[in-house]
C-alpha atoms as a PDB file:
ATOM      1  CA  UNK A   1     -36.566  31.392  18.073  1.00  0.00           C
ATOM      2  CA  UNK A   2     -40.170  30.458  16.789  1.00  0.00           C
ATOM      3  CA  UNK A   3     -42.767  33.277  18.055  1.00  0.00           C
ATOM      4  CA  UNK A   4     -45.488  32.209  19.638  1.00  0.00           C
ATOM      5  CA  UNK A   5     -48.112  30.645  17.994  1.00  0.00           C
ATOM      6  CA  UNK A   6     -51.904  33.335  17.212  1.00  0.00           C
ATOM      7  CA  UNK A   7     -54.508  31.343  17.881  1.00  0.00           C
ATOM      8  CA  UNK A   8     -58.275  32.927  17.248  1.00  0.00           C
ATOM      9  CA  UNK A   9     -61.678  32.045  19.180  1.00  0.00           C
ATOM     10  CA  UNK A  10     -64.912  32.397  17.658  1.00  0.00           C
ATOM     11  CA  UNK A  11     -68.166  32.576  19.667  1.00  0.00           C
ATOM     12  CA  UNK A  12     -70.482  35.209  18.747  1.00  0.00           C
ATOM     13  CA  UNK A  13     -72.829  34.706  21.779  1.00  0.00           C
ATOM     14  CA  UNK A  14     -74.509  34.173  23.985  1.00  0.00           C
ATOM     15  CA  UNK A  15     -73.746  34.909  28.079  1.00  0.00           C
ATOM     16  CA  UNK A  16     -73.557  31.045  29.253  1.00  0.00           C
ATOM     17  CA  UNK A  17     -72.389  29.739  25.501  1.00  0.00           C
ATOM     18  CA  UNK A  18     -68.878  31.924  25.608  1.00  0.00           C
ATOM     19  CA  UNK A  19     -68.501  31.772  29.638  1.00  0.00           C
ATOM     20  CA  UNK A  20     -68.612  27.859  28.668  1.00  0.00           C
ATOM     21  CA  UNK A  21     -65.385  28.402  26.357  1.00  0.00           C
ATOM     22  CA  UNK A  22     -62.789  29.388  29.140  1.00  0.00           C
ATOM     23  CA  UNK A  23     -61.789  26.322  29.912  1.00  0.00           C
ATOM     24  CA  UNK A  24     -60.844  26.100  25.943  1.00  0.00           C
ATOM     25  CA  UNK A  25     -58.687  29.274  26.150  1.00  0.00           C
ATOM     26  CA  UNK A  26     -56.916  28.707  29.041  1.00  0.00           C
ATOM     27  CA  UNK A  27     -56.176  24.981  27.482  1.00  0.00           C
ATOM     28  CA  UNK A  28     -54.895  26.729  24.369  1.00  0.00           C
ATOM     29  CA  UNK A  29     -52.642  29.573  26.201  1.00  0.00           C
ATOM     30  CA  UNK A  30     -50.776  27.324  28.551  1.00  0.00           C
ATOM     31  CA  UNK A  31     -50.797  24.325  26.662  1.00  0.00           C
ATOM     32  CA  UNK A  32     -49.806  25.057  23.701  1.00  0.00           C
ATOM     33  CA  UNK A  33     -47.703  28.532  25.254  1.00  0.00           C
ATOM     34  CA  UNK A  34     -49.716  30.302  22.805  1.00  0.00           C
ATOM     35  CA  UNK A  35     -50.967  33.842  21.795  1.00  0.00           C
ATOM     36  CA  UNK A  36     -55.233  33.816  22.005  1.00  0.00           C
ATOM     37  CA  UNK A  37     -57.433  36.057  20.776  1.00  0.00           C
ATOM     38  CA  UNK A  38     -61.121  36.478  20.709  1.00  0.00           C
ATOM     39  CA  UNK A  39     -63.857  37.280  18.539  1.00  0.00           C
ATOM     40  CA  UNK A  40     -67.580  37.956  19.602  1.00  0.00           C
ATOM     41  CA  UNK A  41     -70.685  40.510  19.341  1.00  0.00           C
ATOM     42  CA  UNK A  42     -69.579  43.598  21.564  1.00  0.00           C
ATOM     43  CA  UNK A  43     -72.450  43.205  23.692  1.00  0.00           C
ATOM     44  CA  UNK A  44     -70.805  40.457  25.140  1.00  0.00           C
ATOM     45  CA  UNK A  45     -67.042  41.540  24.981  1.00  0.00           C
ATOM     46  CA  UNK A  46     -67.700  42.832  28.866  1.00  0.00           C
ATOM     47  CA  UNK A  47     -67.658  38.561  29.859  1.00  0.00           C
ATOM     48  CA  UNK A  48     -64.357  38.285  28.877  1.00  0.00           C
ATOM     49  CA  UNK A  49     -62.302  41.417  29.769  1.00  0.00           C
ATOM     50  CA  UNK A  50     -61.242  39.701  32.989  1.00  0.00           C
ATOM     51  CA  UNK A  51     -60.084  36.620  30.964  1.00  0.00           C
ATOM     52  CA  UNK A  52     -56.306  36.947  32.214  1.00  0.00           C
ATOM     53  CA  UNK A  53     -55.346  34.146  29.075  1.00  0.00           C
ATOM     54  CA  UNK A  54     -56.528  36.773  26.439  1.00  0.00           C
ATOM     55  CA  UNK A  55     -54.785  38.684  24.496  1.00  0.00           C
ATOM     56  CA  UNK A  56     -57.425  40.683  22.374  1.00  0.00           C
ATOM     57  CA  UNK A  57     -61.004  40.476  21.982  1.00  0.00           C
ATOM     58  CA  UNK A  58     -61.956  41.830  18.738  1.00  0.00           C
ATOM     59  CA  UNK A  59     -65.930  42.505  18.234  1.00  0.00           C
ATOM     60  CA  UNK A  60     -67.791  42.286  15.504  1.00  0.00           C
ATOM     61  CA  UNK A  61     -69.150  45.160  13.028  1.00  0.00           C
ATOM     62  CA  UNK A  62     -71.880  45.617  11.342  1.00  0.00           C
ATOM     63  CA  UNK A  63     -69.781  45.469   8.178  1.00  0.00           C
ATOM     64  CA  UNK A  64     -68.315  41.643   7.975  1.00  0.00           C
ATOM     65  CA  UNK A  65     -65.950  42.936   5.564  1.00  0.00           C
ATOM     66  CA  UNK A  66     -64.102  45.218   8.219  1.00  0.00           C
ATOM     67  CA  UNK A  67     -63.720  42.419  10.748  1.00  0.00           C
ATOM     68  CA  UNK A  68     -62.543  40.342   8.353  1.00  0.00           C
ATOM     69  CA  UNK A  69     -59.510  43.336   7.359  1.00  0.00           C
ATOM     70  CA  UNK A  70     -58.989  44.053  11.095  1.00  0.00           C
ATOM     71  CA  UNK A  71     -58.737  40.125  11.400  1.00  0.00           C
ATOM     72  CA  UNK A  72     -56.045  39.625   8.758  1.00  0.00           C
ATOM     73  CA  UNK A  73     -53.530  42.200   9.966  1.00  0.00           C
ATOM     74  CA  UNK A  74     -53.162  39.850  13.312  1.00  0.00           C
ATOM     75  CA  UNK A  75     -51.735  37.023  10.701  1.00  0.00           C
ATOM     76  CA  UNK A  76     -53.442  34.225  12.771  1.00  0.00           C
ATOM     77  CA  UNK A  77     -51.828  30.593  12.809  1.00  0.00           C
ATOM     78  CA  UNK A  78     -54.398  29.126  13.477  1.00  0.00           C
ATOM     79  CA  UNK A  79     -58.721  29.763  13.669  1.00  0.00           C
ATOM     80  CA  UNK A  80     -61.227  27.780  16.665  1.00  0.00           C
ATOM     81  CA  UNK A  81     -64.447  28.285  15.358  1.00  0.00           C
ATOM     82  CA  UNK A  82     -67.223  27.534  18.346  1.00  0.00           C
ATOM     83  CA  UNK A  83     -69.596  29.047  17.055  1.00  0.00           C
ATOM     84  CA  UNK A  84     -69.911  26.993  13.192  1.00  0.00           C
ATOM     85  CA  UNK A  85     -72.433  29.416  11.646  1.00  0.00           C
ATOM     86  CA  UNK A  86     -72.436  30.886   8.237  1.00  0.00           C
ATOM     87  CA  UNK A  87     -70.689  33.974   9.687  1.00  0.00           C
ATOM     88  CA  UNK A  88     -68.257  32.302  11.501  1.00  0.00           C
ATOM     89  CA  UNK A  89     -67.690  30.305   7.855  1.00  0.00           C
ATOM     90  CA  UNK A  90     -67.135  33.306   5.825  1.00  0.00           C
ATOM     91  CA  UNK A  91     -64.554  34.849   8.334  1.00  0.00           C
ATOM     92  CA  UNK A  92     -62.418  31.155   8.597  1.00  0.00           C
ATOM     93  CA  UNK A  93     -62.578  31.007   4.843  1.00  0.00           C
ATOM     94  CA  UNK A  94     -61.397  34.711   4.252  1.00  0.00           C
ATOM     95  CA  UNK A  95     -58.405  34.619   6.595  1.00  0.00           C
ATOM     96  CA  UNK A  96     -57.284  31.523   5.136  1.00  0.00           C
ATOM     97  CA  UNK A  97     -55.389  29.276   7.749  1.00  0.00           C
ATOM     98  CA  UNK A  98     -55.771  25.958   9.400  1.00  0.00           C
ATOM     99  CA  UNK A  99     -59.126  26.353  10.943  1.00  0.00           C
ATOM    100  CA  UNK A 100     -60.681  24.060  13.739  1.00  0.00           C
ATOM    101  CA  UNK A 101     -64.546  23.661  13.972  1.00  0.00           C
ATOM    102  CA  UNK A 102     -66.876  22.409  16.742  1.00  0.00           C
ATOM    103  CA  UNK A 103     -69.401  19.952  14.979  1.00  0.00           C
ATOM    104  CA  UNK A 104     -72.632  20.405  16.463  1.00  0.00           C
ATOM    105  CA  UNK A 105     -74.493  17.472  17.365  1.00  0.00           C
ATOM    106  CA  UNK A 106     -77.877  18.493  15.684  1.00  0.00           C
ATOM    107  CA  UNK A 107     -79.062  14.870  14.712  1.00  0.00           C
ATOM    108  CA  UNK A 108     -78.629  13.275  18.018  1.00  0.00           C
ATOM    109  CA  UNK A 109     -80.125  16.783  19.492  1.00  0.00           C
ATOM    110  CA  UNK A 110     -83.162  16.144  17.018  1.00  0.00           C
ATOM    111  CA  UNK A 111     -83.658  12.377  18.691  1.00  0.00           C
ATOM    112  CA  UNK A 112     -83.183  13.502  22.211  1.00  0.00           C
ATOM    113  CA  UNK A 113     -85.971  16.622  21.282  1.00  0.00           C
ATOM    114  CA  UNK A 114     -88.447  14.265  19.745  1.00  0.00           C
ATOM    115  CA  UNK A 115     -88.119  10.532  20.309  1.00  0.00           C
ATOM    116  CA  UNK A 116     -86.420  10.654  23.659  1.00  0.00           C
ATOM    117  CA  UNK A 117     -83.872   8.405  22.638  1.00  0.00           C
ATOM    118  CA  UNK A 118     -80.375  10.362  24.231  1.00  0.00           C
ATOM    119  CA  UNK A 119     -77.206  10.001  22.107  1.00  0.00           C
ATOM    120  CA  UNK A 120     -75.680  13.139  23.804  1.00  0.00           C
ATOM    121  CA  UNK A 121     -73.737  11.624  26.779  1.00  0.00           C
ATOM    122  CA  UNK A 122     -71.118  14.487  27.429  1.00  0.00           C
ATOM    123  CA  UNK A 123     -71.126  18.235  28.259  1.00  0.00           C
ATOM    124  CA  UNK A 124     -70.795  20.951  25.913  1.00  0.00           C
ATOM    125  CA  UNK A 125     -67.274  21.778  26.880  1.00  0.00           C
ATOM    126  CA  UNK A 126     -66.312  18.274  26.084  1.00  0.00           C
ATOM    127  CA  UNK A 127     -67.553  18.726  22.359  1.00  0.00           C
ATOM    128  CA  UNK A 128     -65.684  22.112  22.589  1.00  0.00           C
ATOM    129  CA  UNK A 129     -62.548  20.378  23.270  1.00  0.00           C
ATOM    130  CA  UNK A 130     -62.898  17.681  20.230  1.00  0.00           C
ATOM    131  CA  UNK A 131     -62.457  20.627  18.288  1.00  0.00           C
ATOM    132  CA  UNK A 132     -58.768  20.959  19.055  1.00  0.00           C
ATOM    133  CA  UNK A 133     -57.917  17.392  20.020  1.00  0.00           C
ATOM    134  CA  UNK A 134     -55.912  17.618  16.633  1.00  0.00           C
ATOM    135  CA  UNK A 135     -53.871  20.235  18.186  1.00  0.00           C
ATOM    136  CA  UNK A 136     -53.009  18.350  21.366  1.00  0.00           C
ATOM    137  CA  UNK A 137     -54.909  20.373  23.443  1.00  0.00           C
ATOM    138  CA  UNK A 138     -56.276  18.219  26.349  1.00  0.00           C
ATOM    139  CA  UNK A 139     -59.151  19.193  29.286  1.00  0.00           C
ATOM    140  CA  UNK A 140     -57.148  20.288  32.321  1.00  0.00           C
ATOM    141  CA  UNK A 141     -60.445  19.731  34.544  1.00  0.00           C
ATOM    142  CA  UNK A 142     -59.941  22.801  36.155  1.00  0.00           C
ATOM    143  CA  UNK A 143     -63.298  24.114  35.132  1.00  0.00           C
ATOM    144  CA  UNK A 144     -64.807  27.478  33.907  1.00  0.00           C
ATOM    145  CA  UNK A 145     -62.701  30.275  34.911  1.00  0.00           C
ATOM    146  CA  UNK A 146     -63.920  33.983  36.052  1.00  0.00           C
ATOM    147  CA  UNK A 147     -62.066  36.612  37.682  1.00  0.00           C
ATOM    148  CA  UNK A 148     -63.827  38.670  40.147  1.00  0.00           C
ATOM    149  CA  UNK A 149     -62.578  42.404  39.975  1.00  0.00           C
ATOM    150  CA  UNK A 150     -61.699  42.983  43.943  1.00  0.00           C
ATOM    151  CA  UNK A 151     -63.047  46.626  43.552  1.00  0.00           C
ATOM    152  CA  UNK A 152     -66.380  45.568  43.069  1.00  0.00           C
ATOM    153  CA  UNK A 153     -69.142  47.728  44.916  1.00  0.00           C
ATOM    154  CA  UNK A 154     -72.671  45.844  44.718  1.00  0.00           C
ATOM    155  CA  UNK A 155     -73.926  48.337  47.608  1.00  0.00           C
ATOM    156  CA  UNK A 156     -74.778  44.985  49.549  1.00  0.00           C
ATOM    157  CA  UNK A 157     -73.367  43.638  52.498  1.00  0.00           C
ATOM    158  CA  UNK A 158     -71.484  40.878  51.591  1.00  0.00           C
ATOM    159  CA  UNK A 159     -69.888  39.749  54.857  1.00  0.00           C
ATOM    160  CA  UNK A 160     -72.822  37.568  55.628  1.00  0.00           C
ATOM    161  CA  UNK A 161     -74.539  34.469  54.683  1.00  0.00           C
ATOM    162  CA  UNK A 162     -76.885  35.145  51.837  1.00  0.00           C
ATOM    163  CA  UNK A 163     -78.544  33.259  48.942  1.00  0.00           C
ATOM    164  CA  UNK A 164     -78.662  34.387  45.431  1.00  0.00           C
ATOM    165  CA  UNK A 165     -81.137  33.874  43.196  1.00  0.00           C
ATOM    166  CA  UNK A 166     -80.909  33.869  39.520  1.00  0.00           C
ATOM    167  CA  UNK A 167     -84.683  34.560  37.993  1.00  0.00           C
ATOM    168  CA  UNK A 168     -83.348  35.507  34.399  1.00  0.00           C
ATOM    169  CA  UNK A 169     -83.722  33.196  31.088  1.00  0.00           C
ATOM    170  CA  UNK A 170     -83.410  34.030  27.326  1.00  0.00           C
ATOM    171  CA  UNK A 171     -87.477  32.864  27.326  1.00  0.00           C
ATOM    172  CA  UNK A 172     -90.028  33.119  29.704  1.00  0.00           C
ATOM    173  CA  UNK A 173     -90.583  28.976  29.149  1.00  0.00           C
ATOM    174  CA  UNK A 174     -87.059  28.772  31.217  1.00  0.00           C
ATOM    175  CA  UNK A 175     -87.966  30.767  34.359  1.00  0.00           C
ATOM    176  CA  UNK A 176     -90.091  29.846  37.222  1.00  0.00           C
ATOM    177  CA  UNK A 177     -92.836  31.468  37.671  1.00  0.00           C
ATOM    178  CA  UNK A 178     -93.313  34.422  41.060  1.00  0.00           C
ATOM    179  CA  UNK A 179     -95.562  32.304  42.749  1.00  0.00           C
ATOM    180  CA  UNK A 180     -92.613  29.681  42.875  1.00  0.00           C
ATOM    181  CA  UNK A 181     -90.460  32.079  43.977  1.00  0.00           C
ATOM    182  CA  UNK A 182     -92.753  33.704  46.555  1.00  0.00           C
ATOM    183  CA  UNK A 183     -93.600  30.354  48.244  1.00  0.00           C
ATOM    184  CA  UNK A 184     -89.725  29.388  48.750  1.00  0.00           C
ATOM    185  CA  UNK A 185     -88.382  33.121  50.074  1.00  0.00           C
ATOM    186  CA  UNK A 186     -91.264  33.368  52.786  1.00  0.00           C
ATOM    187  CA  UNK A 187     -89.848  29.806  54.107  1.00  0.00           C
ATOM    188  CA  UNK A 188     -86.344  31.273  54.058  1.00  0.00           C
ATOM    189  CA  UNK A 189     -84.425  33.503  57.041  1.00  0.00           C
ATOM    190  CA  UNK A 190     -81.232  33.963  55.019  1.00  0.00           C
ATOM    191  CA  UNK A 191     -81.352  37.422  52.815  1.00  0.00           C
ATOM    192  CA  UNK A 192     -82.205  36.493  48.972  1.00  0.00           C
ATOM    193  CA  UNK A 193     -80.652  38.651  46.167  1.00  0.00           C
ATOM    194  CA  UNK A 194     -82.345  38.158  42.931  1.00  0.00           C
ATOM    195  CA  UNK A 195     -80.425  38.893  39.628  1.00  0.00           C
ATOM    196  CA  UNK A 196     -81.320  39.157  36.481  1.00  0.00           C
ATOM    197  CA  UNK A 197     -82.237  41.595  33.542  1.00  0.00           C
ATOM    198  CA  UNK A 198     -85.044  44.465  33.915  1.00  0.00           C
ATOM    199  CA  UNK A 199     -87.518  42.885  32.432  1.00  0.00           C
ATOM    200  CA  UNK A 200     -87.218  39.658  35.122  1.00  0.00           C
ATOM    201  CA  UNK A 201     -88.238  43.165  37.712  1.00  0.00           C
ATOM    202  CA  UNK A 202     -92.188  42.482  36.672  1.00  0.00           C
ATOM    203  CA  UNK A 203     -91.612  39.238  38.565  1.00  0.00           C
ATOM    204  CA  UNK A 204     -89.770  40.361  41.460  1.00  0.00           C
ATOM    205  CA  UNK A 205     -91.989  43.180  41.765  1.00  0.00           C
ATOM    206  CA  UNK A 206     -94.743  40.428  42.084  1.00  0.00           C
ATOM    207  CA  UNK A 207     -92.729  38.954  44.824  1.00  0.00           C
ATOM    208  CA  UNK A 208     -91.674  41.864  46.842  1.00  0.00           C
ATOM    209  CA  UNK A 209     -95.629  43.285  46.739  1.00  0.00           C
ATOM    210  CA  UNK A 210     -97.219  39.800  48.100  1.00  0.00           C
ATOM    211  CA  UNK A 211     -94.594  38.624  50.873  1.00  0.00           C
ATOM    212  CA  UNK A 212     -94.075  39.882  54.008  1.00  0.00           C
ATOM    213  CA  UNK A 213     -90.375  39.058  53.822  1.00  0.00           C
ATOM    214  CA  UNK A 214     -87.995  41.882  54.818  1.00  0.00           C
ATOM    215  CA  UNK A 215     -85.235  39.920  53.652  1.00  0.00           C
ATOM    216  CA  UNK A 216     -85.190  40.423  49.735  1.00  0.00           C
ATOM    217  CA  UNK A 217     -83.120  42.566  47.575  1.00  0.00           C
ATOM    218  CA  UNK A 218     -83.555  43.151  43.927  1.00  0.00           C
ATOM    219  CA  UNK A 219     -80.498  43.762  41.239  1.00  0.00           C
ATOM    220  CA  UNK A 220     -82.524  42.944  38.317  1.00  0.00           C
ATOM    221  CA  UNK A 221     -81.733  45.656  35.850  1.00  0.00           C
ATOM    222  CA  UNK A 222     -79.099  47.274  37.999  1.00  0.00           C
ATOM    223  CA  UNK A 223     -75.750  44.955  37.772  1.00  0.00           C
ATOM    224  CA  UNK A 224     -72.758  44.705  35.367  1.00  0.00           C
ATOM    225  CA  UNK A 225     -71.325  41.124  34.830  1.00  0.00           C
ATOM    226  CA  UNK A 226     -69.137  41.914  37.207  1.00  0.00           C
ATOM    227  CA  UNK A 227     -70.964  43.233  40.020  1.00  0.00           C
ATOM    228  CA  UNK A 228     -73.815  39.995  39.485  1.00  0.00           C
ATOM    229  CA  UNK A 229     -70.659  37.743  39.374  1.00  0.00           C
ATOM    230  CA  UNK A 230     -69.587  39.165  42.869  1.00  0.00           C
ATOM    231  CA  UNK A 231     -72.822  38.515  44.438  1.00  0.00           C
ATOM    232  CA  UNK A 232     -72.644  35.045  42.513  1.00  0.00           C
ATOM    233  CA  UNK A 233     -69.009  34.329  44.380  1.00  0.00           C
ATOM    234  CA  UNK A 234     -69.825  35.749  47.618  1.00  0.00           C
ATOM    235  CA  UNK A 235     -72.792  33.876  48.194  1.00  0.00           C
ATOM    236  CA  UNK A 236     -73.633  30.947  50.468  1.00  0.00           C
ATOM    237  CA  UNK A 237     -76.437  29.309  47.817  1.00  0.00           C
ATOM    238  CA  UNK A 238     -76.607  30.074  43.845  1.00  0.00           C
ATOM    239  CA  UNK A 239     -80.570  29.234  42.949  1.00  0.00           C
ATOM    240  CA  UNK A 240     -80.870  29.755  38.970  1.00  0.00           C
ATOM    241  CA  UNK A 241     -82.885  29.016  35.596  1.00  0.00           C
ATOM    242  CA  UNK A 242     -80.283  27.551  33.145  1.00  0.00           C
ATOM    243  CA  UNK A 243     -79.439  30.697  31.900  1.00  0.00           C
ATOM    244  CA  UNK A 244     -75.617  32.410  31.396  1.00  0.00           C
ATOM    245  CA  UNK A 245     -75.685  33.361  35.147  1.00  0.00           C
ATOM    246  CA  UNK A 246     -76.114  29.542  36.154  1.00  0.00           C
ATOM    247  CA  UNK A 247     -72.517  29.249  34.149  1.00  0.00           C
ATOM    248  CA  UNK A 248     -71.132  32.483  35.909  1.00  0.00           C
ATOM    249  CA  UNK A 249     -71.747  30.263  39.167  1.00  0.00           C
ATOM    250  CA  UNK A 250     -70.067  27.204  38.619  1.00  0.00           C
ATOM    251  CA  UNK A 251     -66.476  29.484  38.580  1.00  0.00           C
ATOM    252  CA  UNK A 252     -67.047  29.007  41.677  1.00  0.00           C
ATOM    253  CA  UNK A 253     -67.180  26.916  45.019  1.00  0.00           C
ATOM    254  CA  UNK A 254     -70.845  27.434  46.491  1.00  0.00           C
ATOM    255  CA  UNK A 255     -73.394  25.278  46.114  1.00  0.00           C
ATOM    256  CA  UNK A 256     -75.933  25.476  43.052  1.00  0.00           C
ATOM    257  CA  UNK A 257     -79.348  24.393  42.546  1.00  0.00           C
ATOM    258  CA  UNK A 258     -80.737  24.904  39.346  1.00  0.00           C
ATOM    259  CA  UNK A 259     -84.310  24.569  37.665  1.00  0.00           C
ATOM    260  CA  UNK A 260     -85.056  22.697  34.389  1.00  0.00           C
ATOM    261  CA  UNK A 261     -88.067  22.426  32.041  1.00  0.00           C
ATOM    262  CA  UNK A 262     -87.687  22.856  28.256  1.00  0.00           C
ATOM    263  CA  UNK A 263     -84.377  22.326  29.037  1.00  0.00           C
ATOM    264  CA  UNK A 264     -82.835  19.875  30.412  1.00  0.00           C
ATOM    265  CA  UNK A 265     -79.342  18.501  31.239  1.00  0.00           C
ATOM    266  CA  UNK A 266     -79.237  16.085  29.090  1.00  0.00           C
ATOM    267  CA  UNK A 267     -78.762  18.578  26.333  1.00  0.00           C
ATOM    268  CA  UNK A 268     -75.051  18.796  27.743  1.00  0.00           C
ATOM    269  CA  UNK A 269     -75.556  22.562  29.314  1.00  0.00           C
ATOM    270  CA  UNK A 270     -75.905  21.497  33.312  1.00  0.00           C
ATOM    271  CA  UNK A 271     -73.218  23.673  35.610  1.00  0.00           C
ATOM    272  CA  UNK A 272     -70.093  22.674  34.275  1.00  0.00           C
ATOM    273  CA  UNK A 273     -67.237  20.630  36.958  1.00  0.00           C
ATOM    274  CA  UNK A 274     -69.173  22.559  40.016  1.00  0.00           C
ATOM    275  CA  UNK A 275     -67.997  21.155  43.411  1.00  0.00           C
ATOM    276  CA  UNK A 276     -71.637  20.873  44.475  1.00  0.00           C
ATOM    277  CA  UNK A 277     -74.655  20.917  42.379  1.00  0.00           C
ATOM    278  CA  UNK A 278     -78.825  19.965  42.218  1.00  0.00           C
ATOM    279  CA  UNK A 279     -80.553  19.893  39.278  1.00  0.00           C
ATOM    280  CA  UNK A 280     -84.280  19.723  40.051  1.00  0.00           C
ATOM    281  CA  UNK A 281     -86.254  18.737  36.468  1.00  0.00           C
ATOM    282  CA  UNK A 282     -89.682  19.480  35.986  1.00  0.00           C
ATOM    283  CA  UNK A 283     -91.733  16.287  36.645  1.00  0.00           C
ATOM    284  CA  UNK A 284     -93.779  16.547  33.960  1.00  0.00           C
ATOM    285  CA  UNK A 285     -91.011  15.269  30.944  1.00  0.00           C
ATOM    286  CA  UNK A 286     -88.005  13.632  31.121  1.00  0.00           C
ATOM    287  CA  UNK A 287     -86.885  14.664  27.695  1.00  0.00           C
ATOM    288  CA  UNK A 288     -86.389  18.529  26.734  1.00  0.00           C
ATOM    289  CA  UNK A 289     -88.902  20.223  24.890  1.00  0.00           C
ATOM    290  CA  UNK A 290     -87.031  22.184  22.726  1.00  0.00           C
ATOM    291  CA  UNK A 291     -83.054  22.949  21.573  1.00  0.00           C
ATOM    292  CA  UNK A 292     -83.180  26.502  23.269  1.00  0.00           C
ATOM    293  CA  UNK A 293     -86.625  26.445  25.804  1.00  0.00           C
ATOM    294  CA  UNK A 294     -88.395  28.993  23.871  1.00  0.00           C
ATOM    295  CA  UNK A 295     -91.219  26.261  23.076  1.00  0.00           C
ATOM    296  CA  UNK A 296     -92.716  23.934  25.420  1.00  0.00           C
ATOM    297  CA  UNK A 297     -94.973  20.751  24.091  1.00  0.00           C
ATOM    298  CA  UNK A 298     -96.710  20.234  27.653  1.00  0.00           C
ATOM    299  CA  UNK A 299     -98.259  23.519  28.609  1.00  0.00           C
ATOM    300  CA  UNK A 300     -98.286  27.167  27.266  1.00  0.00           C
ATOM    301  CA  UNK A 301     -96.090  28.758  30.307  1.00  0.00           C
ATOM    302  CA  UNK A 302     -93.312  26.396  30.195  1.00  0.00           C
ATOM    303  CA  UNK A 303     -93.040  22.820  32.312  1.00  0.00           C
ATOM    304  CA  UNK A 304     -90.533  24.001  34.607  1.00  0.00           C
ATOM    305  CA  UNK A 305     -93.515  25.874  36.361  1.00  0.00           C
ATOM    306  CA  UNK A 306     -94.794  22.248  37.729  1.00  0.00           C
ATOM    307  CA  UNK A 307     -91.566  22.064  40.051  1.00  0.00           C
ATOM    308  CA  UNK A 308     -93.047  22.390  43.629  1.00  0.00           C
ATOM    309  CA  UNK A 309     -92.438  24.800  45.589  1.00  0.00           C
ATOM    310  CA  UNK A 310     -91.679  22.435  48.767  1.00  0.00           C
ATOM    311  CA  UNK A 311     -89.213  20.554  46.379  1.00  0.00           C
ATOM    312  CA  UNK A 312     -86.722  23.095  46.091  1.00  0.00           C
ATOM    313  CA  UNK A 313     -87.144  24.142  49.340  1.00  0.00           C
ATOM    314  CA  UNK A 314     -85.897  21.149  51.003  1.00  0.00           C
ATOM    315  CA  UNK A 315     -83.182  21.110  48.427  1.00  0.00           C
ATOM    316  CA  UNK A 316     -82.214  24.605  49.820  1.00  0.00           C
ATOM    317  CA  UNK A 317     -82.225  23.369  53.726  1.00  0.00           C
ATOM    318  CA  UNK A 318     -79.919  20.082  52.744  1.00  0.00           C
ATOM    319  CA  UNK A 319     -77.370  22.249  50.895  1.00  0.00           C
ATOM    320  CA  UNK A 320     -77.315  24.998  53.578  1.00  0.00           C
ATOM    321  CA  UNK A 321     -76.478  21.929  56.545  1.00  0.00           C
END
């Protein structure tokens, strides 16, 4: 009897990037009936400890030269590389199998970025999965997958109708601004839970000290993955930047609206297969202003910070009906 065939993932980082390649490990477990492991930064190994089709995530050291000997004692059939770095290129060459390599779309990337002329017509799990085409390996459409630990304690009461807001982004360009925020939540009589990291607390300290709403709560700074992915699952709304959490959301059924500036989704990063989704784009550009949002060629803050208030508002009252 043949063993099963060990099959290793590569995605270094970052929160949304390796949420976004679930659907590829699940494709490659049952399809293929296959052993998967995964390598990434430790800082992110927490993402994918609930990934029931993994069978080890291995993190990288500080010493390349020890991952790669930890690496070689699995005897891998096979190597997905999703991340294509020069890292990622030293590791596929040094364990020495078949190796399978997501081909970034930089050129077409470059047009969309500067001459507005969009090449990019699918979503970044589709280019995932032209990686391993070769192998068979087919998109099930199910989607990203998360499991929700059921022992979660978010000291929140969950058993009502809530909205939560994602305020978080890997650059300030990507995040709407308080006064945004603060102009929505007054408007609102559902509760609002904001999450995101400590520093997104200057802004929500902002928001809490000028409204008269008694109907905000602030995890910034205080949640696990987990715990943020609970609130995420249990809520009636998502509201988020396109950040990882934004990805976290679309594992599951509720409704998401999300906000896009420097971004936008036709870089291939909107929520990926949600049941129910808004993307509101900043009406100042209809192209992105750079690959990641941390530069914006309109105005110093970030575009995204000309969405109106009353926009997203409304947005929120037609998904709630």
């Amino acid at each position: 009897m043949h063993r099963k065939p060990k099959i290793l993932v590569i995605r270094f980082s970052s929160i949304g990037d390796i949420i976004l390649t679930t659907p590829i490990i699940r494709c490659l477990k049952l399809q293929l009936n296959a052993e998967v492991d995964f390598l990434t930064k430790s800082k992110y190994k927490e993402i994918l400890l609930s990934d029931i089709y993994l069978s080890n995530i291995f993190t990288l050291s500080q010493n390349t030269k020890e991952t790669i000997g930890c690496l070689k004692s699995q005897k891998y059939d096979f190597v997905v590389d999703l991340q294509n770095n020069f890292r990622s290129l030293r590791i596929r060459l040094a364990l020495g199998v078949k190796s399978y390599t997501y081909i970034k779309s930089s050129f077409k990337r470059y047009l969309l970025i500067y001459f507005g002329i969009n090449l990019l017509h699918d979503h970044i799990v589709d280019r995932y999965f032209n990686a391993i085409k070769r192998l068979g390996v087919f998109n099930d459409g199910k989607g990203i997958n998360y499991l929700v630990s059921t022992n979660v304690d978010v000291k929140f009461k969950i058993d009502q109708d809530y909205i939560c807001w994602c305020i978080g982004g890997s650059h300030e360009n990507k995040k709407l601004s308080a006064y945004q925020i603060l102009h929505v939540v007054e408007k609102l009589n559902l509760p609002v839970v904001f999450i995101g990291g400590d520093k997104e607390r200057l802004i929500t300290n902002k928001i809490i000290k000028n409204t008269n709403s008694k109907h905000i709560y602030d995890f910034c700074g205080k949640n696990s993955i987990q715990e943020s992915a609970y609130l995420l699952q249990k809520s009636k709304l998502v509201l988020t930047n396109d950040t990882g959490m934004m990805h976290l959301a679309s594992a599951f059924d509720n409704p998401i609206i999300s906000f896009w500036g420097c971004t936008k989704p036709s870089l291939g990063f909107q929520p990926y297969i949600a049941k129910q989704f808004e993307n509101i784009i900043s009406p100042l550009s209809n192209r992105p202003c750079s690959k990641h949002g941390k530069y914006c060629r309109i105005q110093d803050n970030g575009c995204v910070k000309a969405i109106d208030s009353q926009v997203i508002y409304e947005k929120i009252v037609k998904l709630l009906k």
